[in-house]
Protein backbone atom coordinates (compact mmCIF):
# COMPACT_ATOMS: atom_id res chain seq x y z
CA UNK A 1 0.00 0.00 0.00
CA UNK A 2 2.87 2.38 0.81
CA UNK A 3 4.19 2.37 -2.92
CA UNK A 4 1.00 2.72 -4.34
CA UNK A 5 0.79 5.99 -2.68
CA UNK A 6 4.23 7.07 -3.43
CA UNK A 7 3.43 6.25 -6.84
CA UNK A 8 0.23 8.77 -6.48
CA UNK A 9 2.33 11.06 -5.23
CA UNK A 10 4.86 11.43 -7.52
CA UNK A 11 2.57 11.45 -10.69
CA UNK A 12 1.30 14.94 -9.35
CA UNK A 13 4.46 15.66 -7.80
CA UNK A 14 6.22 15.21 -11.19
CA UNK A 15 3.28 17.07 -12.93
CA UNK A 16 3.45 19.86 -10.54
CA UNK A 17 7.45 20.92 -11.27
CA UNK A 18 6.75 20.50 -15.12
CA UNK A 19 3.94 22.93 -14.88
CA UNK A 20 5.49 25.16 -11.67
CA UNK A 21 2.29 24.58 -9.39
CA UNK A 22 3.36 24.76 -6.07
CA UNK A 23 1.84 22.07 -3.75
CA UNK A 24 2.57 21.42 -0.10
CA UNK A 25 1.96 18.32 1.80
CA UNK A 26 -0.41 18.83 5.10
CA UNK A 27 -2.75 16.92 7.64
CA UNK A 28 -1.64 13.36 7.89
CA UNK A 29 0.31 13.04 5.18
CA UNK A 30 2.49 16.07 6.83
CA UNK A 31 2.06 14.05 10.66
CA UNK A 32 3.82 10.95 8.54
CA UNK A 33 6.45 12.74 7.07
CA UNK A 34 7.57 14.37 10.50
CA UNK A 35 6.54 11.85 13.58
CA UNK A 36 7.20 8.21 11.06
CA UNK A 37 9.33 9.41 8.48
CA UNK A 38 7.14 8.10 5.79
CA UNK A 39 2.88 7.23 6.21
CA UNK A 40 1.03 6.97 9.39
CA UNK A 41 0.48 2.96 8.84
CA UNK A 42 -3.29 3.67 9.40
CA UNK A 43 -3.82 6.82 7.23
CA UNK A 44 -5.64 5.57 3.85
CA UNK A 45 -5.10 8.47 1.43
CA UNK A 46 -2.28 11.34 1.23
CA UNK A 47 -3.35 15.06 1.71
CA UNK A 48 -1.81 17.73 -0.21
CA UNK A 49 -3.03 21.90 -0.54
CA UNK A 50 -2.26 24.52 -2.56
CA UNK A 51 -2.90 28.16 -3.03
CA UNK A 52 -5.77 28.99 -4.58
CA UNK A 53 -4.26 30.33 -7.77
CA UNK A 54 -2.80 27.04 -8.27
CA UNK A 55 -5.41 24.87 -7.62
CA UNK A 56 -7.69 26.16 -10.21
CA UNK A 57 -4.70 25.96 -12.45
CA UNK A 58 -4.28 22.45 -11.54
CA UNK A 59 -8.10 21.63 -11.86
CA UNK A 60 -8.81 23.25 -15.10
CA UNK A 61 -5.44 21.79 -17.03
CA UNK A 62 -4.37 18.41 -15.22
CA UNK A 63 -6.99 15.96 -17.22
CA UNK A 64 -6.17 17.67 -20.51
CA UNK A 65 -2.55 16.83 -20.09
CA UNK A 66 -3.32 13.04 -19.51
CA UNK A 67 -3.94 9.75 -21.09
CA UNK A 68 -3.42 7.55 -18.18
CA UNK A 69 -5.22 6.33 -15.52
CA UNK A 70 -5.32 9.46 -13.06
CA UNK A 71 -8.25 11.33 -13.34
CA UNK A 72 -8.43 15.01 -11.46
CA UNK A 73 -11.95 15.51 -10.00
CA UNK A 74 -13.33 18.42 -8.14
CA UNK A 75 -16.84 20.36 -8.42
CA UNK A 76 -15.35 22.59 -11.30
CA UNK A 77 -15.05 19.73 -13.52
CA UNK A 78 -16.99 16.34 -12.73
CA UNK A 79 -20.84 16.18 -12.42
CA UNK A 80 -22.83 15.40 -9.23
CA UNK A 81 -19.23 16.00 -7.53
CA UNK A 82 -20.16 16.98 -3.68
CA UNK A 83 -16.76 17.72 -1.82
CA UNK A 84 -15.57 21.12 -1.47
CA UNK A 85 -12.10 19.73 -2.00
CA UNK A 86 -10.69 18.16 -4.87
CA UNK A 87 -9.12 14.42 -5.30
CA UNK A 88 -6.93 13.03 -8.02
CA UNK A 89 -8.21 9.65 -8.73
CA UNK A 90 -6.70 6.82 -10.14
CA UNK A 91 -9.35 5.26 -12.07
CA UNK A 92 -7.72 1.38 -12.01
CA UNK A 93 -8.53 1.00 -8.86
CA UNK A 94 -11.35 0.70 -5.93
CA UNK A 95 -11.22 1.83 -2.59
CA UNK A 96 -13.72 0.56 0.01
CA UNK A 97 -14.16 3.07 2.74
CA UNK A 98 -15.97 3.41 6.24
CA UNK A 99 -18.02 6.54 5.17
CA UNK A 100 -20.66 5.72 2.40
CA UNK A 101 -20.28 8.34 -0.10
CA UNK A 102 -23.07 9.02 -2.51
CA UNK A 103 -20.00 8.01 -5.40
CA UNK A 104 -17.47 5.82 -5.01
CA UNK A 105 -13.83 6.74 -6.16
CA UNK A 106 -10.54 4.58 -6.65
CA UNK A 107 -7.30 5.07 -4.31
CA UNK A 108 -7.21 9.19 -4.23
CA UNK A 109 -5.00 12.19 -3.18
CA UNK A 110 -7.00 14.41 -1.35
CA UNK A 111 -6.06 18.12 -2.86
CA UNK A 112 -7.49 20.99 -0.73
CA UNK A 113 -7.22 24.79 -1.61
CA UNK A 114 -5.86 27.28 0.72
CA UNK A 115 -7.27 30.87 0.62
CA UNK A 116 -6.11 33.92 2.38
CA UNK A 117 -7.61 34.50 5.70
CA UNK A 118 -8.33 38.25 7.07
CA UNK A 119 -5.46 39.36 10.34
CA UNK A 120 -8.22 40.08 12.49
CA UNK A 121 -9.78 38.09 14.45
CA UNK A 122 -13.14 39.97 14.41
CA UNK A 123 -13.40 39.06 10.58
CA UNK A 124 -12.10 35.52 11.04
CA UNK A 125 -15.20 35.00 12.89
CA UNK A 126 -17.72 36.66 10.62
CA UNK A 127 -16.26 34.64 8.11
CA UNK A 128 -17.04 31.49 9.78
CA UNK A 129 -20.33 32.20 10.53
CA UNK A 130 -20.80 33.01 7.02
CA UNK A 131 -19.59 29.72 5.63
CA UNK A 132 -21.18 28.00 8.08
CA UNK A 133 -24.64 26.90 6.36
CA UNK A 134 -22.74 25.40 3.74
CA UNK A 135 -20.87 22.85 6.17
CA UNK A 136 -24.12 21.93 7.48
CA UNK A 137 -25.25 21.42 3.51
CA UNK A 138 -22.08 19.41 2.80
CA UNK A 139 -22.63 17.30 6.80
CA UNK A 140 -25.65 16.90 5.37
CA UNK A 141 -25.06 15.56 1.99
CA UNK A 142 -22.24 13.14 3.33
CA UNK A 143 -24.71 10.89 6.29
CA UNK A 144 -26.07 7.76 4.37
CA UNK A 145 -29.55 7.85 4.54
CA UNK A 146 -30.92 4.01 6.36
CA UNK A 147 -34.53 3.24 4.78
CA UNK A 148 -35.09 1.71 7.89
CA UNK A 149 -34.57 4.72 9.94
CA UNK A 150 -37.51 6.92 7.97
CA UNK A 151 -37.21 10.55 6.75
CA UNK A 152 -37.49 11.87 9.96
CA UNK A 153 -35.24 9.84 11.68
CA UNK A 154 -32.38 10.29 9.28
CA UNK A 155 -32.66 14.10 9.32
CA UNK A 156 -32.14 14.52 13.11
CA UNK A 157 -29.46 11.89 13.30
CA UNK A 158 -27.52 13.77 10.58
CA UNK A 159 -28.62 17.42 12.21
CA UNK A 160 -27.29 15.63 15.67
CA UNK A 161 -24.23 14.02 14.04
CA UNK A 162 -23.05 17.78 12.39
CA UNK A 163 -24.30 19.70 15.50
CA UNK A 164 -21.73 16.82 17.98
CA UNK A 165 -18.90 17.58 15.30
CA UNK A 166 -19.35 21.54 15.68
CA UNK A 167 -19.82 21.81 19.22
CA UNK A 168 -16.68 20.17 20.20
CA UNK A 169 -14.48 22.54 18.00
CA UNK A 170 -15.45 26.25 18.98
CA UNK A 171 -14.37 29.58 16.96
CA UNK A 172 -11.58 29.99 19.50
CA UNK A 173 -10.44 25.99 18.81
CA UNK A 174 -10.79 27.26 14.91
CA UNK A 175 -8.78 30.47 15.63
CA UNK A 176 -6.03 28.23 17.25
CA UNK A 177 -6.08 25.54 14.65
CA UNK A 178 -6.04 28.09 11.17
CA UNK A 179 -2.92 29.54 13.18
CA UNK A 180 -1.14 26.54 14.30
CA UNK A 181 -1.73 24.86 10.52
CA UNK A 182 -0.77 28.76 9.30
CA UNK A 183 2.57 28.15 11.61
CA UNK A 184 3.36 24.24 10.26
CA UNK A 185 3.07 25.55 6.75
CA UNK A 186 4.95 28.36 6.80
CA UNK A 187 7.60 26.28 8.98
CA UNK A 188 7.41 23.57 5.60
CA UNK A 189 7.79 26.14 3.07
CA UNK A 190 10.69 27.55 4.47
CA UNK A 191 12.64 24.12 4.98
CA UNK A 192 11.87 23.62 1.25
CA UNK A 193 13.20 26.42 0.33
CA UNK A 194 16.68 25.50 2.44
């Protein structure tokens, strides 16, 4: 499993410097690299952002370039497509996993944007409360739906399941976490440059 994410990774790693997008490595994929020196053994996919500017760049040209098997999906460019981050697919291959998605996708690279965030605080917040609705759209649009359960039943479990996941991560935890990820990405992109 290892080398078939290596392999992932260096497709759009080796894309990326023939086109100059920049791409960092983050979440678990960044834990890995620091803490094990390679993949957390349990982590099932590898994580990877990039600036905005780049990631619609990547989006809009990576498929065009392509004949293989690696497929570069994200709501700009693949129907009924539901995350608000991208994933480049490879299409030879299945991946079975806990959460039932609405689609099912091969063995992926999760590809998020990163976006400029205001330097106060004050608008940090209004921010958040404006994007807000749509995480409850997209918590809402990711709980399976159990025929068993009923209409009703399945639209408070999913209100209760989204509502749990909020409560226990507060605008101040938010503050703390958009800085501390700001902090380990700056930190990366500075040892890269080295």
């Amino acid at each position: 499993f290892p080398t078939r994410r290596s392999s992932d990774l260096q497709i759009i790693d080796d894309y990326c410097h023939r086109k100059n997008i920049s791409y960092y490595i983050c979440s678990g994929t960044l834990i890995g690299a620091v803490r094990h020196k390679g993949y957390i053994p349990w982590d099932d996919d590898i994580d990877i952002c990039m600036f905005r500017k780049d990631y619609e760049r990547f989006f809009s040209e990576f498929n065009k370039d392509r004949n293989d098997e690696y497929r570069a999906i994200n709501i700009s460019n693949t129907k009924n497509y539901y995350l608000i981050s991208g994933k480049v697919v490879n299409t030879n291959t299945v991946m079975n996993e806990l959460i039932r998605w609405p689609e099912q996708f091969g063995v992926y690279v999760d590809v998020f944007q990163l976006d400029d965030l205001p330097s106060n605080t004050k608008m940090i917040k209004r921010l958040n409360r404006k994007i807000a609705p749509y995480r409850n759209l997209l918590a809402l649009k990711t709980i399976a739906d159990d025929k068993e359960r009923g209409v009703f039943k399945n639209s408070i479990l999913k209100t209760s399941d989204y509502s749990q996941s909020t409560a226990d991560s507060s605008e101040d935890n938010l503050l703390s976490s958009l800085k501390n990820s700001s902090d380990t990405l700056l930190t990366s992109n500075n040892t890269n440059k080295k």
